[in-house]
N, C-alpha and C. Protein backbone atom coordinates (compact mmCIF):
# COMPACT_ATOMS: atom_id res chain seq x y z
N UNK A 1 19.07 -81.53 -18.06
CA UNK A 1 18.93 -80.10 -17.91
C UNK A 1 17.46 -79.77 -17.71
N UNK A 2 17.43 -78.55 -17.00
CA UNK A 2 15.59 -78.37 -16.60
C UNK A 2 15.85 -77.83 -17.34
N UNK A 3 13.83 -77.90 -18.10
CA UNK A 3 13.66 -77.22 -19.19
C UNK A 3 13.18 -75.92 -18.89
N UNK A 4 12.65 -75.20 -17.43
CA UNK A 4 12.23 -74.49 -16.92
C UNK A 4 13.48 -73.46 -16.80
N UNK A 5 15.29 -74.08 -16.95
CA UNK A 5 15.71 -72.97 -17.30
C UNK A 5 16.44 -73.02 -18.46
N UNK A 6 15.95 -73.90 -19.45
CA UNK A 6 16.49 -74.16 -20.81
C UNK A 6 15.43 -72.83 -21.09
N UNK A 7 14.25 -72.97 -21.06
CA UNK A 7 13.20 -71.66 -21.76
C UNK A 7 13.79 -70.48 -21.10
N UNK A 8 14.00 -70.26 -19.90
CA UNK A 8 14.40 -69.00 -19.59
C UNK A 8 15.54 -68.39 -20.13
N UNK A 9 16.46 -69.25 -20.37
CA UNK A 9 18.15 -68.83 -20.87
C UNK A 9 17.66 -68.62 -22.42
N UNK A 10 16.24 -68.84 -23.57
CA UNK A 10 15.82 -68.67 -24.61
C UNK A 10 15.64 -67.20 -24.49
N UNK A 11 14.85 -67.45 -23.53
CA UNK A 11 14.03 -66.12 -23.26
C UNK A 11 14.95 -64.60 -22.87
N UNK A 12 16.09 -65.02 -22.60
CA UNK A 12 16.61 -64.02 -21.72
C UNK A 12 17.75 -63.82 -23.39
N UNK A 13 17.67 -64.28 -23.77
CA UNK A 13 18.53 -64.35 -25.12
C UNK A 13 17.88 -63.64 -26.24
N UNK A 14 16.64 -64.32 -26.71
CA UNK A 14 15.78 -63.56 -27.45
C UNK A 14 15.19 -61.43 -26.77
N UNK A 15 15.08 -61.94 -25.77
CA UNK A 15 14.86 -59.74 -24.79
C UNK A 15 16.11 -59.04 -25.59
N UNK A 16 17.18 -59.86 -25.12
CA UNK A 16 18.21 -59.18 -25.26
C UNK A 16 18.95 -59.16 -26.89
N UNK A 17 18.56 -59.81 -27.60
CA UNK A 17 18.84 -59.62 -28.71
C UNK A 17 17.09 -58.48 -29.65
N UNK A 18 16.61 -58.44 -29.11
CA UNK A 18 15.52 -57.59 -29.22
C UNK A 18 15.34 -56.22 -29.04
N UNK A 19 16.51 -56.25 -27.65
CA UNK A 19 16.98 -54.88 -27.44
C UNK A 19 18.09 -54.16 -27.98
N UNK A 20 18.80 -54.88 -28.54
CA UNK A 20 20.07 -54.55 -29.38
C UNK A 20 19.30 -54.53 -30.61
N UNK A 21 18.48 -54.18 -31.24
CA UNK A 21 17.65 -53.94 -32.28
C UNK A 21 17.05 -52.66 -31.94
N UNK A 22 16.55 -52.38 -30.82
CA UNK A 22 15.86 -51.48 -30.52
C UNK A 22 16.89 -50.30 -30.53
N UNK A 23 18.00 -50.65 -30.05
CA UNK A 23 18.90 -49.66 -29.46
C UNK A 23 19.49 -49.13 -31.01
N UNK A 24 19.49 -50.44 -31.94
CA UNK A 24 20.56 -49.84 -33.40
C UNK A 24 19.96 -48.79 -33.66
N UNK A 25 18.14 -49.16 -33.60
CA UNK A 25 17.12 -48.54 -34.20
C UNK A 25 17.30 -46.98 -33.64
N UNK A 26 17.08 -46.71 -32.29
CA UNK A 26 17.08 -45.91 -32.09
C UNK A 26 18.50 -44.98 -31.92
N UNK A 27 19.19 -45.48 -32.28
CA UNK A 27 21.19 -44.12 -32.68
C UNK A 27 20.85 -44.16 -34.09
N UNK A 28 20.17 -44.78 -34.89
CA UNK A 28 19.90 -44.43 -36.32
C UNK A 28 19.28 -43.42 -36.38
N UNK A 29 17.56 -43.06 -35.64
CA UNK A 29 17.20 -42.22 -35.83
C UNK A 29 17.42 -40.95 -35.47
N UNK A 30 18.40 -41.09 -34.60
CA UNK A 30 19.00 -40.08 -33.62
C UNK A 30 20.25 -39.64 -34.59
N UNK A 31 20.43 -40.18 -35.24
CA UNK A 31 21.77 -40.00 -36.53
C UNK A 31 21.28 -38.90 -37.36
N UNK A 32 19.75 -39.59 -37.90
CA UNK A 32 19.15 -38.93 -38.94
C UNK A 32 18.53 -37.32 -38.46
N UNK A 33 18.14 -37.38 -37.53
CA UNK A 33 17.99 -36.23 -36.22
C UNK A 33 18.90 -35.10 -36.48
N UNK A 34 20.19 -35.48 -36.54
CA UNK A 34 20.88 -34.77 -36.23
C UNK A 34 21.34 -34.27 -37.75
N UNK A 35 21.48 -34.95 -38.32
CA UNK A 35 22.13 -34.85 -40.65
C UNK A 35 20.56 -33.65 -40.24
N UNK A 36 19.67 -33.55 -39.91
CA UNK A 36 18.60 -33.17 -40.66
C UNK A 36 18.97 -31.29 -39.89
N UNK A 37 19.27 -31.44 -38.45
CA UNK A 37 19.53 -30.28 -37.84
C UNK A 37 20.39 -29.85 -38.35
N UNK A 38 21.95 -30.43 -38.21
CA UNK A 38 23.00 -29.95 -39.50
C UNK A 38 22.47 -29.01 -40.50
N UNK A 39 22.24 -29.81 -41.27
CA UNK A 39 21.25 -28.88 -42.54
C UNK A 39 20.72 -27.65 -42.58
N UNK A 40 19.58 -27.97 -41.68
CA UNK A 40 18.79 -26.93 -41.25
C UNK A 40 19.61 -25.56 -40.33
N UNK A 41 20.62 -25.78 -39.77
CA UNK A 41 21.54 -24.91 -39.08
C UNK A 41 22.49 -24.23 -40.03
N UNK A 42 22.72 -25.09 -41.34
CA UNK A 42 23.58 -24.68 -42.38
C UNK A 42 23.21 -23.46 -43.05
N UNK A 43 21.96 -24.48 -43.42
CA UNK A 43 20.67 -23.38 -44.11
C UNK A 43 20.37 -21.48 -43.83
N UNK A 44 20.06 -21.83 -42.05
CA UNK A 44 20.08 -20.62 -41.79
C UNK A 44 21.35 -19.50 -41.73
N UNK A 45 22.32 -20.19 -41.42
CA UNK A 45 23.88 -19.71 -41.19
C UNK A 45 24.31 -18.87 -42.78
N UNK A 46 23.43 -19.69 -43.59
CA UNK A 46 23.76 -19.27 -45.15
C UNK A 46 23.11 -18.14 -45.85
N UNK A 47 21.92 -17.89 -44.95
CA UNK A 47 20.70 -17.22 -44.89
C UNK A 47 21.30 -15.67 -44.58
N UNK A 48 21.98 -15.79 -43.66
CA UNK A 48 22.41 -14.73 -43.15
C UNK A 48 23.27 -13.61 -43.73
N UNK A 49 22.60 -12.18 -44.06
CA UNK A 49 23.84 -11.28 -44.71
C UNK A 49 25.18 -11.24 -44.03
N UNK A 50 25.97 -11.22 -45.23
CA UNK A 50 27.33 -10.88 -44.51
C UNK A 50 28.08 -8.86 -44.54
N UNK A 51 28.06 -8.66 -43.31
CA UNK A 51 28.05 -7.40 -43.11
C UNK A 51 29.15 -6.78 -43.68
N UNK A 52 29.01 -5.46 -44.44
CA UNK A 52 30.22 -4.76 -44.74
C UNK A 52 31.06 -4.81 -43.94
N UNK A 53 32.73 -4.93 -44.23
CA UNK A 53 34.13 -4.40 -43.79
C UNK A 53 34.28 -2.94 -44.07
N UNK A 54 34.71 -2.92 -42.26
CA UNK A 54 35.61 -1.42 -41.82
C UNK A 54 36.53 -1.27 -42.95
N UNK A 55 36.06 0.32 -43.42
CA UNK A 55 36.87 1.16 -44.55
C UNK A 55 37.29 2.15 -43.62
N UNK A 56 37.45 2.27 -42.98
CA UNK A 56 37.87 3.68 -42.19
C UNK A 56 37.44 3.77 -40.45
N UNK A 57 38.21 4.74 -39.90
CA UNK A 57 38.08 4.13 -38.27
C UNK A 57 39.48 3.74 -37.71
N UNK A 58 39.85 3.41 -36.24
CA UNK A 58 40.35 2.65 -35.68
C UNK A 58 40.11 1.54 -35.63
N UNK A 59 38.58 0.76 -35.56
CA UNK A 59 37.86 -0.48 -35.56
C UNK A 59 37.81 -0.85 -36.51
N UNK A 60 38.75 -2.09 -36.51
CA UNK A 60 38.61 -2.89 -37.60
C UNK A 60 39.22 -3.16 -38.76
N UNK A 61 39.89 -2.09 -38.77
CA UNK A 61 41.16 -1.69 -40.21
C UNK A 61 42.41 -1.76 -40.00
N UNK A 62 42.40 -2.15 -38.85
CA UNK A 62 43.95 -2.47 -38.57
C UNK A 62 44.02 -4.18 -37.76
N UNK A 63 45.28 -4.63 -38.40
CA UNK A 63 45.36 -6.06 -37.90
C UNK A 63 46.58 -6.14 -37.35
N UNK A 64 46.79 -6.63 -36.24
CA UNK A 64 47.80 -6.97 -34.94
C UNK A 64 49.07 -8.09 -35.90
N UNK A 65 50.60 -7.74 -36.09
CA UNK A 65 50.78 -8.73 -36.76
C UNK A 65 51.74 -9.13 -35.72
N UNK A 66 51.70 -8.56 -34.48
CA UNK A 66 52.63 -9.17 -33.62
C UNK A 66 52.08 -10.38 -32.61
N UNK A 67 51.26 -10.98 -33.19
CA UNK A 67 50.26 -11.93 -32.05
C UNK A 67 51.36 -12.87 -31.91
């Protein structure tokens, strides 16, 4: 066997197992990215007053029960 493509078939093995490291690496941080936006979207959503209910009016005080 040449050793000229014994090293290369190393080489092409080691990239590529290098890049499947890179790649875990990077959907991890892209995981954590996202748990952190979650949060932060929760946060504000929670933040938010919740507006009085229609006491009186057409709008809003009546509910459709024939849907």
């Amino acid at each position: 066997m040449d050793v000229a493509l014994t090293q290369s078939i190393v080489n092409t093995a080691s990239a590529l197992a290098s890049r499947e490291t890179a790649d875990a690496v990077q959907v991890t941080v892209l995981k954590k990215s996202m748990d952190i936006q979650e949060t932060a979207a929760a946060t504000l959503l929670a933040a938010l007053p919740q507006p009085p209910l229609a006491t009186e009016g057409a709008l809003g005080t009546q509910v459709n029960t024939y849907a």
